[in-house]
N, C-alpha and C. Protein backbone atom coordinates (compact mmCIF):
# COMPACT_ATOMS: atom_id res chain seq x y z
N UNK A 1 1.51 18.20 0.85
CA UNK A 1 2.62 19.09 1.17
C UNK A 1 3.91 18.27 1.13
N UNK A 2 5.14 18.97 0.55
CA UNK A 2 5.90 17.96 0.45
C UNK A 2 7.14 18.45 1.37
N UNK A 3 7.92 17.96 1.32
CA UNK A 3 9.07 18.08 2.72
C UNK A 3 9.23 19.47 2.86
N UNK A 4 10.03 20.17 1.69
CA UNK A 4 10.56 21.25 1.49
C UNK A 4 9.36 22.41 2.16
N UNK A 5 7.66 22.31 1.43
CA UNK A 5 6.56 22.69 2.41
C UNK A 5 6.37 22.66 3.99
N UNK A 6 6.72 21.31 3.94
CA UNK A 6 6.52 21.56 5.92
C UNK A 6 7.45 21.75 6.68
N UNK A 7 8.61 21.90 5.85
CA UNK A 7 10.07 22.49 6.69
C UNK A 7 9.38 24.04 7.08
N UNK A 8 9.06 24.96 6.05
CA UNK A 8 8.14 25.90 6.30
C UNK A 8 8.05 26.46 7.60
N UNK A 9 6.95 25.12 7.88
CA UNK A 9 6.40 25.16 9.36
C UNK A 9 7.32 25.52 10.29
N UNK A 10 8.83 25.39 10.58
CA UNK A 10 9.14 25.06 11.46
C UNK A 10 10.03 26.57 11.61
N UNK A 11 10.07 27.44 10.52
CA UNK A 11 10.80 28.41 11.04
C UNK A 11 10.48 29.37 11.59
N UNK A 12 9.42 29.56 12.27
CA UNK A 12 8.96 30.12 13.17
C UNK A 12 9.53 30.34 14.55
N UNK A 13 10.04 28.95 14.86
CA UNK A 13 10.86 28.54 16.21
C UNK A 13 12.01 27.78 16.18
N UNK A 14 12.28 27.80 14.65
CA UNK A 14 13.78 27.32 14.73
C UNK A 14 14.84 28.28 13.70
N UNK A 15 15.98 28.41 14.00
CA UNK A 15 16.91 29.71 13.19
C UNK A 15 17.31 29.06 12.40
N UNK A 16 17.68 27.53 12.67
CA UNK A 16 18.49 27.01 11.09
C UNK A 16 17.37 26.00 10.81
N UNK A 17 18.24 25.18 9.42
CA UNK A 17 17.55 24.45 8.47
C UNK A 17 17.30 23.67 9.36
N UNK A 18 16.64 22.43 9.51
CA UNK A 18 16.44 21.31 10.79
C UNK A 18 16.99 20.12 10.34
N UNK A 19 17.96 19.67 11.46
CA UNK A 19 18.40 18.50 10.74
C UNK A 19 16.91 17.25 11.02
N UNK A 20 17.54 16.75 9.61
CA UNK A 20 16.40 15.40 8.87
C UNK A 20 17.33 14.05 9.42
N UNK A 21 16.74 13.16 9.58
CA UNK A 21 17.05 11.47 9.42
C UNK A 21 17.77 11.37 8.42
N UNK A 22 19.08 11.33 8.01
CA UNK A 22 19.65 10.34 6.76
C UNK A 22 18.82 9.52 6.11
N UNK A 23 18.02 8.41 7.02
CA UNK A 23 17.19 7.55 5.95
C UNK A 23 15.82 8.28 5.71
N UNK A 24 15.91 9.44 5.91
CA UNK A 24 14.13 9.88 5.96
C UNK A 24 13.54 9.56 5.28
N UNK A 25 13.94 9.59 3.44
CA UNK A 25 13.20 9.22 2.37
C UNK A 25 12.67 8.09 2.35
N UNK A 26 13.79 6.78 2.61
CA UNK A 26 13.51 5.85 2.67
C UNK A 26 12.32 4.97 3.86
N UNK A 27 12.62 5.60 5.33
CA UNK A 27 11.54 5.34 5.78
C UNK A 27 10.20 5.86 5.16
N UNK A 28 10.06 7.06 4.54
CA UNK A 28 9.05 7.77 4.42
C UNK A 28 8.09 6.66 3.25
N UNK A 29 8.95 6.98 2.30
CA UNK A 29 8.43 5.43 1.32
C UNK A 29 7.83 4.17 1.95
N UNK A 30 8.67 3.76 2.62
CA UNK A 30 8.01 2.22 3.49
C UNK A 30 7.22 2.55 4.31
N UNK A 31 7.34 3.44 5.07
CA UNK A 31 5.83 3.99 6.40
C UNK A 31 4.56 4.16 5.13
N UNK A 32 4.58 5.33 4.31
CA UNK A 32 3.55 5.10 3.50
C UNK A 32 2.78 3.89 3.03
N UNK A 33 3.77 3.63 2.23
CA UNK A 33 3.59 2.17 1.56
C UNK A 33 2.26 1.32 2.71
N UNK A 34 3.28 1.16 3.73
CA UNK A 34 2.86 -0.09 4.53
C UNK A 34 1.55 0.54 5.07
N UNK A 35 1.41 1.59 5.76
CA UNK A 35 0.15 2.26 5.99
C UNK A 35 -0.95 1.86 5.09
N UNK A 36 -1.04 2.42 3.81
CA UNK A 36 -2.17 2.41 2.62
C UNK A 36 -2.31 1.09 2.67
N UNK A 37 -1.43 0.03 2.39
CA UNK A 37 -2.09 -0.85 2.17
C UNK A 37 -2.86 -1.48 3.22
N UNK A 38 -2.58 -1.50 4.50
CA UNK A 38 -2.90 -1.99 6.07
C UNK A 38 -4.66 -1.16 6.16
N UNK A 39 -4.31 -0.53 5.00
CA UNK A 39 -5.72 0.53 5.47
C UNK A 39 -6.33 0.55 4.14
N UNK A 40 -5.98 -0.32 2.94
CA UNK A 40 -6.42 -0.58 2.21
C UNK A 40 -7.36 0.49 1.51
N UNK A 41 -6.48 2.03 1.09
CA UNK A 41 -6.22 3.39 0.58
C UNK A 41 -6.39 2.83 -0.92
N UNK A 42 -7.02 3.86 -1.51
CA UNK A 42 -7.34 4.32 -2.91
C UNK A 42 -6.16 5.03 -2.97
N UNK A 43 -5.91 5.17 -4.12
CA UNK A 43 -4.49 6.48 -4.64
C UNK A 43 -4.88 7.99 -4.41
N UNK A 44 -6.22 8.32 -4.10
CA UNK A 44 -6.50 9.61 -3.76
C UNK A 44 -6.18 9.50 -2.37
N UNK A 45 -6.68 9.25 -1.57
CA UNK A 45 -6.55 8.52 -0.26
C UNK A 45 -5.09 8.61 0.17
N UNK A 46 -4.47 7.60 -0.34
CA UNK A 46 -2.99 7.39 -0.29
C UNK A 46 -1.85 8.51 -0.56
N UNK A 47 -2.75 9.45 -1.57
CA UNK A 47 -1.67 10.86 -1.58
C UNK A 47 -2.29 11.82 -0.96
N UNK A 48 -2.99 11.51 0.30
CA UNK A 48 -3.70 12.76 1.30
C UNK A 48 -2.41 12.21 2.32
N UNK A 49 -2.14 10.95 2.60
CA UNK A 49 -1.57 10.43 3.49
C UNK A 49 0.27 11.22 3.34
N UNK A 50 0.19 10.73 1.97
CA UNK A 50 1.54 11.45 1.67
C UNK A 50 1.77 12.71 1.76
N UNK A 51 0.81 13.66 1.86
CA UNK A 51 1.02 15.21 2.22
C UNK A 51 0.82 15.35 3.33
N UNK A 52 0.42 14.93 4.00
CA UNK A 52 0.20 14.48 5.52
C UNK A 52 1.99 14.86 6.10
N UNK A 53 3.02 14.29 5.62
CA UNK A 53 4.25 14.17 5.83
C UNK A 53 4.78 13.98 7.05
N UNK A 54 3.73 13.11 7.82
CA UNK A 54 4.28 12.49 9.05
C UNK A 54 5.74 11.50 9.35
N UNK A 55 6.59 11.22 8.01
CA UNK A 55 7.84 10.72 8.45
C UNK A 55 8.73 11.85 8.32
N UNK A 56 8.25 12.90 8.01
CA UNK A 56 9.70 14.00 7.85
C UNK A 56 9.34 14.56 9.38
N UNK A 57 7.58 14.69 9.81
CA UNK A 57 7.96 15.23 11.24
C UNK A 57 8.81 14.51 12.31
N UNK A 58 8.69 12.77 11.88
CA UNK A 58 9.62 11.89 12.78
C UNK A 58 11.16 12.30 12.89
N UNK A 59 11.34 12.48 11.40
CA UNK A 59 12.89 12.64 11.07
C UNK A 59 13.32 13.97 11.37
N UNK A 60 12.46 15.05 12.05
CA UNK A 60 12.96 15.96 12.46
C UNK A 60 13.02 16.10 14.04
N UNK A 61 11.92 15.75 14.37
CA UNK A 61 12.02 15.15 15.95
C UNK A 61 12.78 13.96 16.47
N UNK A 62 13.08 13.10 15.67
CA UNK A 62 13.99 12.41 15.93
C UNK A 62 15.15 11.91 14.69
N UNK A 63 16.22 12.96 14.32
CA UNK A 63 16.88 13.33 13.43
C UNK A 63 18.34 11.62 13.94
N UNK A 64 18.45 11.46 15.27
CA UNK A 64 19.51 10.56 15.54
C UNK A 64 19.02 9.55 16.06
N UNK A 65 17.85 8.72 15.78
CA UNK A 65 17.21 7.33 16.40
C UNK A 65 17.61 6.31 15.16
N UNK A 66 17.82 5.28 15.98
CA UNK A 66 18.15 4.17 14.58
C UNK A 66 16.82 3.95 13.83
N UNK A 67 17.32 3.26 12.84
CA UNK A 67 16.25 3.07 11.87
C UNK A 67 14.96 2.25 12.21
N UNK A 68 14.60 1.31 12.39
CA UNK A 68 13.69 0.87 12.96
C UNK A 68 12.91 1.92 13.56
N UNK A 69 12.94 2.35 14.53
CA UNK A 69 12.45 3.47 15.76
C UNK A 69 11.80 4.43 14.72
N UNK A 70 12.21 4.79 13.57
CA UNK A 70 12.14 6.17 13.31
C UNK A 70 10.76 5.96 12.07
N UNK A 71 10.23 4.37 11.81
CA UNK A 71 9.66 3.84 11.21
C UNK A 71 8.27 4.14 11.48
N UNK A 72 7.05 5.40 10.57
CA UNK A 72 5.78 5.59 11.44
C UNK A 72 4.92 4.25 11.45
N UNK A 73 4.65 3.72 10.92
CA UNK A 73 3.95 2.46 10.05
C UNK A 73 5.19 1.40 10.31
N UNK A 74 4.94 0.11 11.11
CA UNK A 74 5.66 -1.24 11.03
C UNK A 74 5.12 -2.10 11.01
């Protein structure tokens, strides 16, 4: 599922768009990244993880935390 998908989710209980993290993408890339390999993921594997889209739920729950913090995977 990709961002635009699990925004989806959220309008149920929210009226506007939700604000995202500025760096979301970029953490989202490096949390992945660093995950698969730490867990030493196949590419099937590794794109279950990526639909998963656990850094956009960070970046919506925490839309104003500095960068570091907002990092799922360090």
């Amino acid at each position: 599922m990709d961002a635009n998908g699990f925004a989806s989710l959220f309008v149920g209980f929210l009226r506007e768009k939700p604000k995202v993290h500025a760096r979301y993408l970029e953490v989202k890339l490096k949390s992945e990244k660093e995950l698969c390999q730490r867990l030493g993921l196949d590419d099937h594997t590794s794109s279950k993880v990526a639909d998963a889209a656990f850094p956009y739920f960070a970046s919506v729950m925490l839309p104003d935390c500095d960068y570091p913090e907002l990092e799922v995977c360090s």
